[in-house]
PDB file of N, CA and C in Angstrom:
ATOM      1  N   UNK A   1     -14.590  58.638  76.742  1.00  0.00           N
ATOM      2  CA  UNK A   1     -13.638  58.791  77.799  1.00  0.00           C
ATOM      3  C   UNK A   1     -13.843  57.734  78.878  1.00  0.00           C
ATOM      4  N   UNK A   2     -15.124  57.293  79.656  1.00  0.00           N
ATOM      5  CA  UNK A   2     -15.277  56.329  79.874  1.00  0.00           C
ATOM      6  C   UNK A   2     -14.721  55.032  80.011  1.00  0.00           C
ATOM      7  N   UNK A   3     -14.676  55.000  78.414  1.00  0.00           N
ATOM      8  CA  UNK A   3     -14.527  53.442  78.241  1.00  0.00           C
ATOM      9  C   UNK A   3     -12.953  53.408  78.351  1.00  0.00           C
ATOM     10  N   UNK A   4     -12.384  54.458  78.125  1.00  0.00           N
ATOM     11  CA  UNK A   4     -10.885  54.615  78.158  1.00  0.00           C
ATOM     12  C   UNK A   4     -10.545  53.824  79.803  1.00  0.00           C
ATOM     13  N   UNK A   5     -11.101  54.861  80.766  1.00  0.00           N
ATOM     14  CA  UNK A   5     -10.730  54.445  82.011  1.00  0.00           C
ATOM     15  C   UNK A   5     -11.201  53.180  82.184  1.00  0.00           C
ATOM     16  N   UNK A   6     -12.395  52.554  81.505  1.00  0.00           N
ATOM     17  CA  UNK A   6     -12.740  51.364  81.844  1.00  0.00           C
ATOM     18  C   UNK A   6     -11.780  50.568  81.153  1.00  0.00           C
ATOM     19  N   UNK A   7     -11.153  50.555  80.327  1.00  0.00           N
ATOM     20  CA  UNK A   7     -10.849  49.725  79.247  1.00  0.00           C
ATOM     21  C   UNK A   7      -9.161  49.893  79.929  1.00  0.00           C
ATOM     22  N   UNK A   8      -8.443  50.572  80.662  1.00  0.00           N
ATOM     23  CA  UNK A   8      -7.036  50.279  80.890  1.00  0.00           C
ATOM     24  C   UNK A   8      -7.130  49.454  82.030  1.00  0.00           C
ATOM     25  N   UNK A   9      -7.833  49.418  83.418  1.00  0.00           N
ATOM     26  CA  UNK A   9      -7.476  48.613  84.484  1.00  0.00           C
ATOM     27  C   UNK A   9      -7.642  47.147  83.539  1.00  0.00           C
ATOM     28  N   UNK A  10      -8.492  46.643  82.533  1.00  0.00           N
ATOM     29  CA  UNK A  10      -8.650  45.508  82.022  1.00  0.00           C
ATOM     30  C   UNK A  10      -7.718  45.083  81.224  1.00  0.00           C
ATOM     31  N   UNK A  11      -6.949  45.707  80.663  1.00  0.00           N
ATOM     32  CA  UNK A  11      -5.799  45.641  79.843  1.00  0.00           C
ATOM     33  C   UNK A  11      -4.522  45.322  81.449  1.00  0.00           C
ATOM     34  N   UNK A  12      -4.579  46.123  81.927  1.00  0.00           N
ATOM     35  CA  UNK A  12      -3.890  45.571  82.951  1.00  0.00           C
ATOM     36  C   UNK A  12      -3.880  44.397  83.804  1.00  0.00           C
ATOM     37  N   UNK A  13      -4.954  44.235  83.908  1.00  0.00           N
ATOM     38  CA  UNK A  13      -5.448  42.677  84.465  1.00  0.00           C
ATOM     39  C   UNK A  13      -4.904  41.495  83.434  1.00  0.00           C
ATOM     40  N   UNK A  14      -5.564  42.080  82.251  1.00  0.00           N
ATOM     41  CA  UNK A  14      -5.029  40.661  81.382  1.00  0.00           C
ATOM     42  C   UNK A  14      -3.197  40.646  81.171  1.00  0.00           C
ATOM     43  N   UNK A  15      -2.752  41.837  80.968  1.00  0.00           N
ATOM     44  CA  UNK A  15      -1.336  41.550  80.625  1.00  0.00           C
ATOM     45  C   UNK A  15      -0.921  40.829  81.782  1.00  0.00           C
ATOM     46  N   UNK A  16      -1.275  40.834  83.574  1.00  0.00           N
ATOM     47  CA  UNK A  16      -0.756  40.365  84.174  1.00  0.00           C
ATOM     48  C   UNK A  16      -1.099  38.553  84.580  1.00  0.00           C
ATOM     49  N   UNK A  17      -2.072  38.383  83.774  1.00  0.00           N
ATOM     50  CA  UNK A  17      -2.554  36.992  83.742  1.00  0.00           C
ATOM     51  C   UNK A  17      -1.814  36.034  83.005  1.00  0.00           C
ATOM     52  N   UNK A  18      -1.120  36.599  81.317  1.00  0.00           N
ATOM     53  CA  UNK A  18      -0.571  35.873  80.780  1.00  0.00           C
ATOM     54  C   UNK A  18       0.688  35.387  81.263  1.00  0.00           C
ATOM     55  N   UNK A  19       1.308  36.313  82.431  1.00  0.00           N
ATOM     56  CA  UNK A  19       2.835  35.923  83.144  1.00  0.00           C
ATOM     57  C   UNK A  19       2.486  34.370  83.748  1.00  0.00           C
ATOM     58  N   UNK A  20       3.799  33.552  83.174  1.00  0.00           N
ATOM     59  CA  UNK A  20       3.422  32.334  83.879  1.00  0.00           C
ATOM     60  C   UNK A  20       3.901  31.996  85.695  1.00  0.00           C
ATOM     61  N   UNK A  21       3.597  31.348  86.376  1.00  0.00           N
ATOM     62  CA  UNK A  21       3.826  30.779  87.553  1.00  0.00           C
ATOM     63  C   UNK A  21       5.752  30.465  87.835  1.00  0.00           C
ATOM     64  N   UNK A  22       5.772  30.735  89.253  1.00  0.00           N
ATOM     65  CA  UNK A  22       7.072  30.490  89.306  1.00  0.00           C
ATOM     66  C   UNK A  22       7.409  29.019  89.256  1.00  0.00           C
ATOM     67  N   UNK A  23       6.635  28.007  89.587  1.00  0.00           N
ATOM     68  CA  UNK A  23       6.341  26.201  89.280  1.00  0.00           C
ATOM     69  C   UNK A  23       6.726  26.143  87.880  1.00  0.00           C
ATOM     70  N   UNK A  24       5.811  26.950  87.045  1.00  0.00           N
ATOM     71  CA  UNK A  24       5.596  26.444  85.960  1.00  0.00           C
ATOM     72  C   UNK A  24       7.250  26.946  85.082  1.00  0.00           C
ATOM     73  N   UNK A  25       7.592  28.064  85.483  1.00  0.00           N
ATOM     74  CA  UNK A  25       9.169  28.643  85.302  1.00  0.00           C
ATOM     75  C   UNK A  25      10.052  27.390  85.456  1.00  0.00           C
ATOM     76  N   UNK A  26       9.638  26.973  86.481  1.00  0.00           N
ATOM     77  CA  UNK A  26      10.609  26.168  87.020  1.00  0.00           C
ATOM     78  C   UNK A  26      10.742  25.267  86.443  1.00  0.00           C
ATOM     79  N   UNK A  27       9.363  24.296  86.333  1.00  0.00           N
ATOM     80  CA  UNK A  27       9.513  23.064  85.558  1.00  0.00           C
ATOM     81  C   UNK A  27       9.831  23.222  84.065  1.00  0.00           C
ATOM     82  N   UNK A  28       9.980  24.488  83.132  1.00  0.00           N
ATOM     83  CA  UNK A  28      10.700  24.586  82.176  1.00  0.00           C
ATOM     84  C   UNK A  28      12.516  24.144  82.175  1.00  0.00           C
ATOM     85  N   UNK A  29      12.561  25.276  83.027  1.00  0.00           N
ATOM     86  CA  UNK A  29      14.149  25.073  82.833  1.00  0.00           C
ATOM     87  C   UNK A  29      14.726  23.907  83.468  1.00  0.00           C
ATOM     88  N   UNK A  30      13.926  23.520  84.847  1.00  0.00           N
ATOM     89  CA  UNK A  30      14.271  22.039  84.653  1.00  0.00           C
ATOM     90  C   UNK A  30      14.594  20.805  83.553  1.00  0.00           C
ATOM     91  N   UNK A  31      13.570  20.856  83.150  1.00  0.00           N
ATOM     92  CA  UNK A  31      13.607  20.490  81.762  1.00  0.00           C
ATOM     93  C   UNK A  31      14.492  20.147  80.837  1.00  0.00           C
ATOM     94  N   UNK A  32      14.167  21.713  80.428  1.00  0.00           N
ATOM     95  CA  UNK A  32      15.463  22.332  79.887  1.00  0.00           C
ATOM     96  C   UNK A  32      16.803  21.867  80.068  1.00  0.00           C
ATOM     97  N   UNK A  33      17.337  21.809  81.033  1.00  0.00           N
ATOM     98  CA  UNK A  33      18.421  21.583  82.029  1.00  0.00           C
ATOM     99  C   UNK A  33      18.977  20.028  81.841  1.00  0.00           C
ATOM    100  N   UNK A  34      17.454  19.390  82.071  1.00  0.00           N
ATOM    101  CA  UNK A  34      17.789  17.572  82.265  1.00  0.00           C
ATOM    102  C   UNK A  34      18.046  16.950  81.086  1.00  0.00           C
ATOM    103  N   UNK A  35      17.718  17.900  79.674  1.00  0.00           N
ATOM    104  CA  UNK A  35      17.552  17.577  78.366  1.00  0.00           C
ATOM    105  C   UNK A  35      18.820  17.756  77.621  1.00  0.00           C
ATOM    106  N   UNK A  36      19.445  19.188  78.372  1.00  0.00           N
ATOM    107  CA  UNK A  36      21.234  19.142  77.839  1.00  0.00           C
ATOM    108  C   UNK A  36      22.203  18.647  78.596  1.00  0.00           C
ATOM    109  N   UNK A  37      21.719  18.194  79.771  1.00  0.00           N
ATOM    110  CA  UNK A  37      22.590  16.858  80.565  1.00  0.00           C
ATOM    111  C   UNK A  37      22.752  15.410  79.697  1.00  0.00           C
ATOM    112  N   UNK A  38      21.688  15.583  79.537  1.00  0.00           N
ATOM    113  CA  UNK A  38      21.323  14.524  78.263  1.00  0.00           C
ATOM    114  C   UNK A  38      22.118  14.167  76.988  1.00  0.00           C
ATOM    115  N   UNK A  39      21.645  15.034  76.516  1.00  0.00           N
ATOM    116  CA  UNK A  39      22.815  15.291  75.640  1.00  0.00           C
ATOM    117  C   UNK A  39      24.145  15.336  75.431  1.00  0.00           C
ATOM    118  N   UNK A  40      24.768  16.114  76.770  1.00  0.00           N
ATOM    119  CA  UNK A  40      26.028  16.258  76.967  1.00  0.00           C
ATOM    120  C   UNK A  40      26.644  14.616  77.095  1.00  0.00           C
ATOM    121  N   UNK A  41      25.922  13.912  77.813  1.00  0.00           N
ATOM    122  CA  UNK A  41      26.247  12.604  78.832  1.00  0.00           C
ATOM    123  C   UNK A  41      26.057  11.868  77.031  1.00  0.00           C
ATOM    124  N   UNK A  42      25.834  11.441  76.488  1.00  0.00           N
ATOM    125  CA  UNK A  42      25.242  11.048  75.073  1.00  0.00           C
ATOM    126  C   UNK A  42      26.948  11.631  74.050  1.00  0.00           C
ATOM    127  N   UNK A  43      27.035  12.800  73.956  1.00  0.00           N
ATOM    128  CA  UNK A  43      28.156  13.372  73.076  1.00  0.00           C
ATOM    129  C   UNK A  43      29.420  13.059  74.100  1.00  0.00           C
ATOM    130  N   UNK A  44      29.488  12.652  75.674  1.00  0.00           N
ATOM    131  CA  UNK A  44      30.303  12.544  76.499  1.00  0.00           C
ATOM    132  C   UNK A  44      30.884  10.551  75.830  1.00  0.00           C
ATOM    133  N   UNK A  45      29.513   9.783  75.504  1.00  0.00           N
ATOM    134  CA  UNK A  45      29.646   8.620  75.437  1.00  0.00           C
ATOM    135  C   UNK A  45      30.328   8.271  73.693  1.00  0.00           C
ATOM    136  N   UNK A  46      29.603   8.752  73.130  1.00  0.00           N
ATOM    137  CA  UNK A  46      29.799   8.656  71.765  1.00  0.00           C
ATOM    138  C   UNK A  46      31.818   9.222  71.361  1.00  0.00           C
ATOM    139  N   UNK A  47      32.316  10.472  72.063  1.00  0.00           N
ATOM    140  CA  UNK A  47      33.220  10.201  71.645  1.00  0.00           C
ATOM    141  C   UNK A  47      34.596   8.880  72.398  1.00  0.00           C
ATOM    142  N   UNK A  48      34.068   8.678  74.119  1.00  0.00           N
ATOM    143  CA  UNK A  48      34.806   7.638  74.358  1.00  0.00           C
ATOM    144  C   UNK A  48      34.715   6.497  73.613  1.00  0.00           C
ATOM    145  N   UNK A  49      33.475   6.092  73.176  1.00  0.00           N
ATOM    146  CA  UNK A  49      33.148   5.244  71.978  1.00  0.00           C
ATOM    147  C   UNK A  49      34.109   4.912  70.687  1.00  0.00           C
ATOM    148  N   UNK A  50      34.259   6.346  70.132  1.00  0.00           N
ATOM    149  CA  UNK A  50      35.325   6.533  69.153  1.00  0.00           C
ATOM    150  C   UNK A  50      36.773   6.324  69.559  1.00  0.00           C
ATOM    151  N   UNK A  51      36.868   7.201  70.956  1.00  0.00           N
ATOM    152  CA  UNK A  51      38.316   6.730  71.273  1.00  0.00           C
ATOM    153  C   UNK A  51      38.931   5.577  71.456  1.00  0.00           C
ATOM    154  N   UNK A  52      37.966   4.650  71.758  1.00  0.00           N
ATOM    155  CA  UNK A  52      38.133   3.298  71.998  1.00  0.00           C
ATOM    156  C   UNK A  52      38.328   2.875  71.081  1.00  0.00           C
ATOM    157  N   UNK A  53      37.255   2.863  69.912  1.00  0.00           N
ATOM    158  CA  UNK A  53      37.647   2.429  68.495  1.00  0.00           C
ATOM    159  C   UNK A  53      39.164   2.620  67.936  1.00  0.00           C
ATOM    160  N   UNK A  54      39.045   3.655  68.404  1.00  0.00           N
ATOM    161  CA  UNK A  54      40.697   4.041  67.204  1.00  0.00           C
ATOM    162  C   UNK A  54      42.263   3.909  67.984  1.00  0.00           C
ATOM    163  N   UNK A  55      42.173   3.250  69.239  1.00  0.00           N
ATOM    164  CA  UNK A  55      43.092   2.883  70.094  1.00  0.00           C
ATOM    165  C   UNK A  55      43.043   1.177  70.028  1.00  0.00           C
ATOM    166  N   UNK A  56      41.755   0.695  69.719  1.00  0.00           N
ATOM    167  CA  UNK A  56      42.072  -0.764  69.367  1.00  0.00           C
ATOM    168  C   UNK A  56      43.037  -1.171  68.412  1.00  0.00           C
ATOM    169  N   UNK A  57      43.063  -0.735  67.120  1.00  0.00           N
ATOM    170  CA  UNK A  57      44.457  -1.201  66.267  1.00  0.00           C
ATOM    171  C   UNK A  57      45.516  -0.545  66.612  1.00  0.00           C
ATOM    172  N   UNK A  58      45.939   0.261  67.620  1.00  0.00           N
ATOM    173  CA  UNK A  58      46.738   0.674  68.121  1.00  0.00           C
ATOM    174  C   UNK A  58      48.021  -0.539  68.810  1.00  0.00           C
ATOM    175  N   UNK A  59      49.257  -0.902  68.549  1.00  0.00           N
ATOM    176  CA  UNK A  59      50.221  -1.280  69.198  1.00  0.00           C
ATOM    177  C   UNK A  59      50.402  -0.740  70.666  1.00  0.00           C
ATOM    178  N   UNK A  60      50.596  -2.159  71.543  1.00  0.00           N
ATOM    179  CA  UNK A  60      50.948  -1.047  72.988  1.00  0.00           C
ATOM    180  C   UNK A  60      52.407   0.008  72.941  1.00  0.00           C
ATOM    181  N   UNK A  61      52.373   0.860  73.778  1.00  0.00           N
ATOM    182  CA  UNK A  61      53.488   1.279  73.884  1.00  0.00           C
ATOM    183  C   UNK A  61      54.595   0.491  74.436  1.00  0.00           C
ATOM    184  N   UNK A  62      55.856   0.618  73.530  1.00  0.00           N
ATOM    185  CA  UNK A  62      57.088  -0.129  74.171  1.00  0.00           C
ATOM    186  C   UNK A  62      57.421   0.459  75.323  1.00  0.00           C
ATOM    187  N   UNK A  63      58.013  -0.487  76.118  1.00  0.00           N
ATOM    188  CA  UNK A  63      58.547  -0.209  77.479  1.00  0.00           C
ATOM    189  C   UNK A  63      59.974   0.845  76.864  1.00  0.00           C
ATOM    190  N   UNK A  64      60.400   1.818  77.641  1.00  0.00           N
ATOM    191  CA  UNK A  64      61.594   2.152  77.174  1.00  0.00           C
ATOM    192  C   UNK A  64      62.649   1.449  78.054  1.00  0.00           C
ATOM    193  N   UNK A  65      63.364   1.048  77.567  1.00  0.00           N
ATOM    194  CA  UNK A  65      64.814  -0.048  77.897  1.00  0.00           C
ATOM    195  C   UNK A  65      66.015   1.123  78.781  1.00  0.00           C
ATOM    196  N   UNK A  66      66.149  -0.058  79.686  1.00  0.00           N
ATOM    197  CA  UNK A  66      66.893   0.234  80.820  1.00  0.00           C
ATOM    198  C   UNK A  66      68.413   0.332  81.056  1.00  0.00           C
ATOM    199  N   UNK A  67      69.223   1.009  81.350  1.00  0.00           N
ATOM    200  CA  UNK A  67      70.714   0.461  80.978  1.00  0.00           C
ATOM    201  C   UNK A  67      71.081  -0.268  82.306  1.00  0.00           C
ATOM    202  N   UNK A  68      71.798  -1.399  81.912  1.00  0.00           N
ATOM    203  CA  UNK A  68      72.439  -2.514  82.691  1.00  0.00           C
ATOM    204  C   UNK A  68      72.999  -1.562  83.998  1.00  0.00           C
ATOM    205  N   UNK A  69      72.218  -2.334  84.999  1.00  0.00           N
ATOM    206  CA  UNK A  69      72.909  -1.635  86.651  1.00  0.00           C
ATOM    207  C   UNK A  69      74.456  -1.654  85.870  1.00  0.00           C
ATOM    208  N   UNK A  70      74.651  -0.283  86.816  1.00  0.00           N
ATOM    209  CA  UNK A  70      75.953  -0.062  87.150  1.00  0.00           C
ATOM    210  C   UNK A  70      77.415  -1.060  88.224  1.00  0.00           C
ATOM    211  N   UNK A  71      78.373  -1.788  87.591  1.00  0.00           N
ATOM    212  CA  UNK A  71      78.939  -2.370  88.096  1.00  0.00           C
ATOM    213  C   UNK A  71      79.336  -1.700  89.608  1.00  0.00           C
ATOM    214  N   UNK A  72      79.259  -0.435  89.700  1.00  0.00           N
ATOM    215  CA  UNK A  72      80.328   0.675  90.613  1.00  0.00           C
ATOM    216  C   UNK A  72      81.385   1.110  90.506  1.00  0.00           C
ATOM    217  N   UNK A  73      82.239   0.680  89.468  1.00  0.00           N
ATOM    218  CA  UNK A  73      83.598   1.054  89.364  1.00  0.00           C
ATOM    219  C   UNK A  73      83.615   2.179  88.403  1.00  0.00           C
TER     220      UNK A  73
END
């Protein structure tokens, strides 16, 4: 019985040791964060990349044509 009472405040101590730091929280999702900016900015480039590509053999658009001013009559 003893060791019972001895043996839970220590179990309690350790479960609360393994919780990490709010720094260390932080600098995860930072991380985290700067890594799918990353990415995004990367999949942001790659398809203007493509768009560019596939608008080069592209013809410009024709002007659409104007009808001759109106005499007034």
């Amino acid at each position: 019985m003893r060791a019972a009472v001895l043996l839970v405040p220590l179990l309690l101590l350790a479960a609360c040791k393994d919780e990490p730091r709010f720094e260390e929280r932080y600098d995860k999702a930072a991380k985290e964060i700067e890594a799918r900016a990353k990415a995004m900015d990367a999949d942001i480039a790659k398809s203007d990349a493509a768009a560019a590509a596939a608008s080069e053999g592209l013809q410009p658009a024709a002007k659409p044509s104007n009808a001759p001013p109106s005499s007034g009559e």
